[in-house]
N, C-alpha and C. Protein backbone atom coordinates (compact mmCIF):
# COMPACT_ATOMS: atom_id res chain seq x y z
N UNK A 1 3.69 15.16 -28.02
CA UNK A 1 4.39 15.14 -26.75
C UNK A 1 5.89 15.08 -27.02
N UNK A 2 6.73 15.93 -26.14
CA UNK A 2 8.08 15.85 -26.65
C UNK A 2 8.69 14.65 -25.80
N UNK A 3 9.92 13.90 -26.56
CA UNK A 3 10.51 13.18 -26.10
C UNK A 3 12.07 14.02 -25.27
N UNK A 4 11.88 13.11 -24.45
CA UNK A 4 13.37 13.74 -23.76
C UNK A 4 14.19 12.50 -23.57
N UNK A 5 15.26 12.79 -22.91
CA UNK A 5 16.21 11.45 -22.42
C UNK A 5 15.55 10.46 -21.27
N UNK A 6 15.71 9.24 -20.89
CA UNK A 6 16.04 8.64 -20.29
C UNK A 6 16.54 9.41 -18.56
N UNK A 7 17.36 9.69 -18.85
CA UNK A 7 18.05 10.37 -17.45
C UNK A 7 16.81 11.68 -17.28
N UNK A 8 16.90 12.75 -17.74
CA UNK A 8 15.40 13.51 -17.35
C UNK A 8 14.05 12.79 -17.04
N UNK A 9 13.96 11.93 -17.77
CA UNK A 9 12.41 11.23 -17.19
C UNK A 9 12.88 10.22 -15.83
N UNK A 10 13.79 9.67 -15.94
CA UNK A 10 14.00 9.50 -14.51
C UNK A 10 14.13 10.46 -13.36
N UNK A 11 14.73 11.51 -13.50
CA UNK A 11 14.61 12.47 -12.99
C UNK A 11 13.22 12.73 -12.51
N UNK A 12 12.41 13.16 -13.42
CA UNK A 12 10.94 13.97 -13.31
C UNK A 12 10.68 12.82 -12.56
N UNK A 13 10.34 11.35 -12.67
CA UNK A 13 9.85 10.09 -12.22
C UNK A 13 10.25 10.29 -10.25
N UNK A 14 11.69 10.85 -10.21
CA UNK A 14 11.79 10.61 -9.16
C UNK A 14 10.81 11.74 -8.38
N UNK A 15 11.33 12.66 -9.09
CA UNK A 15 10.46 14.03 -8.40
C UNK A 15 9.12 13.92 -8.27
N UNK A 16 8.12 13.32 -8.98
CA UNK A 16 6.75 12.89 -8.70
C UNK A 16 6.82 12.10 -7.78
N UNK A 17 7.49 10.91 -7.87
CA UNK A 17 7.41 9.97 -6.81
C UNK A 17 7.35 10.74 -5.01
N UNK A 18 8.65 11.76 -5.39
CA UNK A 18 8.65 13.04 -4.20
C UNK A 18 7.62 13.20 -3.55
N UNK A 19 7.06 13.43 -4.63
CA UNK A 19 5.62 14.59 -4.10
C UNK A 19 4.69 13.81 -3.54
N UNK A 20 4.45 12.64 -4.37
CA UNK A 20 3.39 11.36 -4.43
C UNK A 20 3.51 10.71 -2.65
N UNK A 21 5.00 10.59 -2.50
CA UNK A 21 5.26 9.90 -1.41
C UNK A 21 5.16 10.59 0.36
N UNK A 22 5.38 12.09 0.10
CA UNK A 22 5.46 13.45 0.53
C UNK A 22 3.92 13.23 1.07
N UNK A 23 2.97 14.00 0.14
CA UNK A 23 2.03 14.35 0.10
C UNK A 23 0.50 13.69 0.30
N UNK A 24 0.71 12.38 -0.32
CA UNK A 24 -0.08 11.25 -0.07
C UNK A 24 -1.20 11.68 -1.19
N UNK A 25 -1.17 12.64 -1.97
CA UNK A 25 -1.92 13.00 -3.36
C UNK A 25 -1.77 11.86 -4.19
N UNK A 26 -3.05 11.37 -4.90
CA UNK A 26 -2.60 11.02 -6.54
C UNK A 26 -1.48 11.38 -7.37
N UNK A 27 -1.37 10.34 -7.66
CA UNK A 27 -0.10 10.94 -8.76
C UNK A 27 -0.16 11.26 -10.01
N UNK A 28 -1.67 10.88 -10.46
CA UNK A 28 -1.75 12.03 -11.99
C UNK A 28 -2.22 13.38 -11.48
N UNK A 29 -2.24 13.63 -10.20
CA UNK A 29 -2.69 15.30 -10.21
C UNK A 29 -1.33 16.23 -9.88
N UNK A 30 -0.24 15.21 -9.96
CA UNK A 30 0.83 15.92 -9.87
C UNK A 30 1.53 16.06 -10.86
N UNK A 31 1.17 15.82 -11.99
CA UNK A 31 1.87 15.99 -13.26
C UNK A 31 1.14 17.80 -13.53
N UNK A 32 2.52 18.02 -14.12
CA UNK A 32 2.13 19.41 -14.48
C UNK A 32 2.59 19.66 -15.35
N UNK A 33 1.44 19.85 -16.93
CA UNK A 33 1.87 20.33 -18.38
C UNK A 33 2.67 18.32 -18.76
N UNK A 34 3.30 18.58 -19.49
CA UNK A 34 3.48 17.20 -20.54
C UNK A 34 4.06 16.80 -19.27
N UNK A 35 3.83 15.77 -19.22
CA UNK A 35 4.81 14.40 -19.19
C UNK A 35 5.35 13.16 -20.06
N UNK A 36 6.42 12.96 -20.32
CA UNK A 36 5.95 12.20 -21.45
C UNK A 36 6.27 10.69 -20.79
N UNK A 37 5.79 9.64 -22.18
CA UNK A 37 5.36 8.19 -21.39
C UNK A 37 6.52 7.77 -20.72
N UNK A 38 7.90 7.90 -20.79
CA UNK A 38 8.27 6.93 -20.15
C UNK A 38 8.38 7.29 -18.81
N UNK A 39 8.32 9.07 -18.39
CA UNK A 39 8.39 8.86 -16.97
C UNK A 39 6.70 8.59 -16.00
N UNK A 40 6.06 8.96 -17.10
CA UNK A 40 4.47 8.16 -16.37
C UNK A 40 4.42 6.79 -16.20
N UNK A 41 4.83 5.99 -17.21
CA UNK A 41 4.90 4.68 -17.19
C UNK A 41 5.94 4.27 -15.77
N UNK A 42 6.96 4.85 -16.07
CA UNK A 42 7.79 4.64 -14.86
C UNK A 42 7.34 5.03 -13.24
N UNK A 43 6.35 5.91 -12.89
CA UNK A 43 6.32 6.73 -11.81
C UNK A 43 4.91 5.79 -11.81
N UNK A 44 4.28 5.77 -12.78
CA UNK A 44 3.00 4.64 -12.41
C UNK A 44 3.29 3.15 -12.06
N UNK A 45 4.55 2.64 -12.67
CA UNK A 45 4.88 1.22 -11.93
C UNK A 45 5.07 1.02 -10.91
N UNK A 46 5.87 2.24 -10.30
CA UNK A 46 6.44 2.32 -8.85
C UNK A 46 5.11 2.94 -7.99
N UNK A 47 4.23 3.39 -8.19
CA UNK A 47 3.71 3.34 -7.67
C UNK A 47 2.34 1.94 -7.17
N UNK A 48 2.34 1.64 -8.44
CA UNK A 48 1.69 0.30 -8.42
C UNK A 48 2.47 -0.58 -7.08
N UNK A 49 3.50 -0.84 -7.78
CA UNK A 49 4.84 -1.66 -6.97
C UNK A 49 5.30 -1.56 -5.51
N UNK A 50 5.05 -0.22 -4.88
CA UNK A 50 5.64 0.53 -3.66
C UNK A 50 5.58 -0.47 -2.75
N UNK A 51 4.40 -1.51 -2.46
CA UNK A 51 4.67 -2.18 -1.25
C UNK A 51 5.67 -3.05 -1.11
N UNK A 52 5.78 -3.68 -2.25
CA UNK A 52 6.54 -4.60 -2.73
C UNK A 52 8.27 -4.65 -2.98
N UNK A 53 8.15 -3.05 -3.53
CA UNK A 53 9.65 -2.34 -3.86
C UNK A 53 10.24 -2.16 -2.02
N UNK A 54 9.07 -1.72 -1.70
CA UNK A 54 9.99 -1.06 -0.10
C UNK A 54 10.35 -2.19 0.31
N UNK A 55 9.40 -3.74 0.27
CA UNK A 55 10.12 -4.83 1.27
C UNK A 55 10.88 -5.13 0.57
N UNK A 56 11.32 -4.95 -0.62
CA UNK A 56 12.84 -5.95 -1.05
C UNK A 56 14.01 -4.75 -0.39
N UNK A 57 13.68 -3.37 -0.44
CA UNK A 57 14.66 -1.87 0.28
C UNK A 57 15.08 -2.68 1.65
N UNK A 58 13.42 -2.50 2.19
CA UNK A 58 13.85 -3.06 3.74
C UNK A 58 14.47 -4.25 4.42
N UNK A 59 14.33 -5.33 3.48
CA UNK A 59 14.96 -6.51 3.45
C UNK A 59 16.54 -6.57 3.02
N UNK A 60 17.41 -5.56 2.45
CA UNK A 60 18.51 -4.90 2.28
C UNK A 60 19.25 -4.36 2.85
N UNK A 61 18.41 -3.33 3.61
CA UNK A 61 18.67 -2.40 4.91
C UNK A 61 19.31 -2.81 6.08
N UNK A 62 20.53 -2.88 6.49
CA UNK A 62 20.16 -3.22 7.59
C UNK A 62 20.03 -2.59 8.89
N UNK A 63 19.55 -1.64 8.89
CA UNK A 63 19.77 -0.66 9.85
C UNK A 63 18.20 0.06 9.69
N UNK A 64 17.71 -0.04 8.76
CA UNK A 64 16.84 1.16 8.20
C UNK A 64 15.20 0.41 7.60
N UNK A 65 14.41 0.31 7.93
CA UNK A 65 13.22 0.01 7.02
C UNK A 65 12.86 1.00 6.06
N UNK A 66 12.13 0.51 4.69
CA UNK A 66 12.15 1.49 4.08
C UNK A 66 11.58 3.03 4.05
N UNK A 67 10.56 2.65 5.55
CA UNK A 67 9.73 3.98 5.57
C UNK A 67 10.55 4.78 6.10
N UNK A 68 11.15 4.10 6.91
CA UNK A 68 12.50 5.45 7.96
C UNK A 68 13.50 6.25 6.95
N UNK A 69 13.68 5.58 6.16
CA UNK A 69 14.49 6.24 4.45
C UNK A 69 13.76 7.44 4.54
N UNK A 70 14.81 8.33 3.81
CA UNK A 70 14.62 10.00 3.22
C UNK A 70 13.58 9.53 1.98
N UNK A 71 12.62 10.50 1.76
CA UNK A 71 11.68 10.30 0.94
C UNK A 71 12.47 10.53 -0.81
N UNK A 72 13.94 11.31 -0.71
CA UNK A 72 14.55 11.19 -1.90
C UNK A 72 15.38 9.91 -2.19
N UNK A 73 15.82 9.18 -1.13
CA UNK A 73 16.29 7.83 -1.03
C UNK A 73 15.77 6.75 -1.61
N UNK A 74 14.43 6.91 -0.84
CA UNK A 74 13.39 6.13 -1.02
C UNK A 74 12.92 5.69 -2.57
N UNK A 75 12.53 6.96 -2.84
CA UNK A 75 12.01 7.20 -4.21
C UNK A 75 13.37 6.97 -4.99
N UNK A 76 14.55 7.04 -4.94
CA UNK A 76 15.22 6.72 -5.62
C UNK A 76 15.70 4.99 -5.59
N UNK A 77 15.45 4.41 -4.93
CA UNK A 77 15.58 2.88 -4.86
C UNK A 77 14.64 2.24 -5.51
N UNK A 78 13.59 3.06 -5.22
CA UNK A 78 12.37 2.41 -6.12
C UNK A 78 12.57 2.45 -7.66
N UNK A 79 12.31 3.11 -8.03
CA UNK A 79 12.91 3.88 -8.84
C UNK A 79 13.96 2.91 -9.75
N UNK A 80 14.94 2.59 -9.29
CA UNK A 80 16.03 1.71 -9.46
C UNK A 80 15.85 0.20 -9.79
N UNK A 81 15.05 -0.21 -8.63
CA UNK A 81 14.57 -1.59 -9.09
C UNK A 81 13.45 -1.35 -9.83
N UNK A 82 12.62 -0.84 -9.99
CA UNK A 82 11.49 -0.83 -11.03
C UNK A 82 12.67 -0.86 -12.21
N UNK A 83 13.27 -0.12 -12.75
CA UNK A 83 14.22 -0.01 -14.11
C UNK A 83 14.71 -1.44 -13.81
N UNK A 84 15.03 -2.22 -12.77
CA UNK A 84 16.08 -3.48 -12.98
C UNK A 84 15.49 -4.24 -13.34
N UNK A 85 14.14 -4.37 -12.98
CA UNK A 85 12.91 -5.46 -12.47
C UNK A 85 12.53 -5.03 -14.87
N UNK A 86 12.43 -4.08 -15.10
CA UNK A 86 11.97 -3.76 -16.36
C UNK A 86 13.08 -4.35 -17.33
N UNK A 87 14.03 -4.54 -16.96
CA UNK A 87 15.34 -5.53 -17.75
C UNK A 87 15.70 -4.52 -18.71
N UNK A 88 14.91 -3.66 -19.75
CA UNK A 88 15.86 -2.08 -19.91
C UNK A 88 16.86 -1.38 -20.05
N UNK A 89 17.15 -1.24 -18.84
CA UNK A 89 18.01 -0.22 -18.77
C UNK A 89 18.98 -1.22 -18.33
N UNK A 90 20.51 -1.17 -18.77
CA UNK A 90 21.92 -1.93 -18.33
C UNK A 90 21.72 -1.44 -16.48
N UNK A 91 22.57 -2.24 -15.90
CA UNK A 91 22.64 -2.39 -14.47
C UNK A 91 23.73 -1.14 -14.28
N UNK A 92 24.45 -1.49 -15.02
CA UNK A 92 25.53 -0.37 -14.54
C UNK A 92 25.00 1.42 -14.15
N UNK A 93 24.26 1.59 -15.59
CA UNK A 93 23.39 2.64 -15.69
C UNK A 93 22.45 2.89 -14.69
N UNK A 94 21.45 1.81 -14.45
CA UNK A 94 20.90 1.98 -13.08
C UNK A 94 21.71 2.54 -11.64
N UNK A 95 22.95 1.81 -11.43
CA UNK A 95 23.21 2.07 -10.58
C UNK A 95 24.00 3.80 -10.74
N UNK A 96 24.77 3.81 -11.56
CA UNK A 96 24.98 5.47 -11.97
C UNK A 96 24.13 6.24 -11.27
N UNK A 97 22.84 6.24 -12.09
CA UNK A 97 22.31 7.33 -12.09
C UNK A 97 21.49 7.09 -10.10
N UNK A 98 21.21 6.26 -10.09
CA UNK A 98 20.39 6.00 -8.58
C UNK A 98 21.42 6.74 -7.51
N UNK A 99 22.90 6.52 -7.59
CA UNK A 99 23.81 7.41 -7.04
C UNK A 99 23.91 8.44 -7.29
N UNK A 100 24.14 9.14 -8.35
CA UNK A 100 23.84 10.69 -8.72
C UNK A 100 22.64 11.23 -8.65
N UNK A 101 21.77 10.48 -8.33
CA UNK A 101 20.10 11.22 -8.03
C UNK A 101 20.21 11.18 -6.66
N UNK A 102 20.64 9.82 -5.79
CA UNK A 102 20.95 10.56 -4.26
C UNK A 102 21.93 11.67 -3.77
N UNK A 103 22.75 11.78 -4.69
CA UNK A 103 24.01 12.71 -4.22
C UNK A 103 23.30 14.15 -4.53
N UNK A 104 22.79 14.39 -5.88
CA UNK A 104 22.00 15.53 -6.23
C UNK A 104 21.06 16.23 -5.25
N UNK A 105 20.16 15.51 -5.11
CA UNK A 105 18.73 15.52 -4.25
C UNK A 105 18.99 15.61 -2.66
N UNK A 106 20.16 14.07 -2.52
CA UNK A 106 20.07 14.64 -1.02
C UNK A 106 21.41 14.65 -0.41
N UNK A 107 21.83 14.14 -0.53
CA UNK A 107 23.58 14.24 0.22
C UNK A 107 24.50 13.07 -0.39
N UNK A 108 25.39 13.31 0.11
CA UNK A 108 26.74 11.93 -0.27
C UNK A 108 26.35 10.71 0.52
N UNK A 109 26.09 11.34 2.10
CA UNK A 109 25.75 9.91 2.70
C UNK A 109 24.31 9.46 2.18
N UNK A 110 23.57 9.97 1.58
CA UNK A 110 22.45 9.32 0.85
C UNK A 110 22.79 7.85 -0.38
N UNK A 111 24.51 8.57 -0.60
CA UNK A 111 24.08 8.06 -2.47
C UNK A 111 25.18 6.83 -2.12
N UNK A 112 25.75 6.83 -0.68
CA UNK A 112 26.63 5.80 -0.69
C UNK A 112 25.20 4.87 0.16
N UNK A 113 24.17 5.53 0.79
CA UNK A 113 23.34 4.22 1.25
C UNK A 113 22.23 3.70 0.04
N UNK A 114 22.24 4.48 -0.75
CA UNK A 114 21.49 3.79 -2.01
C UNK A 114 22.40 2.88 -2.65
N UNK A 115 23.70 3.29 -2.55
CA UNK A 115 24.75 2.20 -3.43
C UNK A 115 25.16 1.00 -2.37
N UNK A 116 24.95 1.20 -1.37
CA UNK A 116 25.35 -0.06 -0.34
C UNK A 116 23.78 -1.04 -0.94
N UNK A 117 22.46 -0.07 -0.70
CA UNK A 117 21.43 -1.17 -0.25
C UNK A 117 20.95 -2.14 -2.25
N UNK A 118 21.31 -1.36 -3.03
CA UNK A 118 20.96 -1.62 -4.14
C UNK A 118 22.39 -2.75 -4.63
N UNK A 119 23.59 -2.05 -4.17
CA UNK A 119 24.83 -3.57 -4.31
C UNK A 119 24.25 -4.76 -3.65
N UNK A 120 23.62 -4.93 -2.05
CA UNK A 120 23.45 -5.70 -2.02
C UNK A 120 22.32 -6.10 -2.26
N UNK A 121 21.13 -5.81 -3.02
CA UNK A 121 19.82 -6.32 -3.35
C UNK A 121 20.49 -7.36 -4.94
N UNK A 122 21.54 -6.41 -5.66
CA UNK A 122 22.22 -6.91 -6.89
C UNK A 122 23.08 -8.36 -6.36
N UNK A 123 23.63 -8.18 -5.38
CA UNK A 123 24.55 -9.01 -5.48
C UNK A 123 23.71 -10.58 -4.91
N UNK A 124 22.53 -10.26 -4.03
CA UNK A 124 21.79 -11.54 -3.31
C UNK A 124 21.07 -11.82 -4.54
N UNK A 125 20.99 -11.25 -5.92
CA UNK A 125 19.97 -11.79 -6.81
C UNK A 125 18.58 -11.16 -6.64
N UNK A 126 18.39 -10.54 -5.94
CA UNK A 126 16.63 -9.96 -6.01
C UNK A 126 16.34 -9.01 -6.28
N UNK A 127 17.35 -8.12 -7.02
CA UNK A 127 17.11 -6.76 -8.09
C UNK A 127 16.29 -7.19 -9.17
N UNK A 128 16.53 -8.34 -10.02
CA UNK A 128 16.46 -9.00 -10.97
C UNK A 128 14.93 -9.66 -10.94
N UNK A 129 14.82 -10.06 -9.39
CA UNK A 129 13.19 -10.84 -9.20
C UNK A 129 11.95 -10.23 -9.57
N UNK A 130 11.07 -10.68 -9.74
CA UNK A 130 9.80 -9.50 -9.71
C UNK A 130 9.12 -9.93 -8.89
């Protein structure tokens, strides 16, 4: 199985999550050709996690519960705290890339409400909780 970066398997991670969240399919029938472990491992935590990940989103939000979130939003917050919650990846990095995966995927005003709701999940201490 080939290894890739970090930032691509987050990537792919988010994009399954996409589909997963989209579609309401399994999420090993959405892998197509390799995946390699860390974005399965990753896209399988969050999915394990989802109920749990959305109420700490929605508890952040204040305007928004997590289901009303863009399904690229979404999946990208998750996403985010699963990596914070995994201790891993530096915070800074998390937050990087969780902004450039909303700005990519879905708009600017996406990647400034992933950076508002994830500053303040960081700053109340419950990025960090499990």
């Amino acid at each position: 199985m080939s290894t890739i970066s970090r930032r691509e398997a987050r990537r792919a991670a988010v994009f399954m999550l996409f589909q997963w969240d989209v579609t309401g399919r399994p999420l090993g029938s959405l892998y197509e050709g390799e995946v390699d472990d860390y974005t399965q491992q990753l896209a399988g935590a969050v999915t394990e996690h989802a109920e749990a990940l959305d109420a700490r989103i929605t508890s952040a939000s204040d305007d928004w519960t997590a289901d009303r979130l863009g399904a690229v939003e979404r999946n990208v917050l998750r996403v985010a705290l699963e990596e914070l919650d995994e201790g891993v990846v530096p915070l800074e990095v998390v937050l990087d890339e969780a902004v450039t995966l909303a700005k990519r995927y879905a708009s600017e005003d996406a990647a400034r409400l992933v950076n508002g709701i994830l500053g303040k999940l960081v700053r109340e201490g419950e990025a960090s909780e499990h």
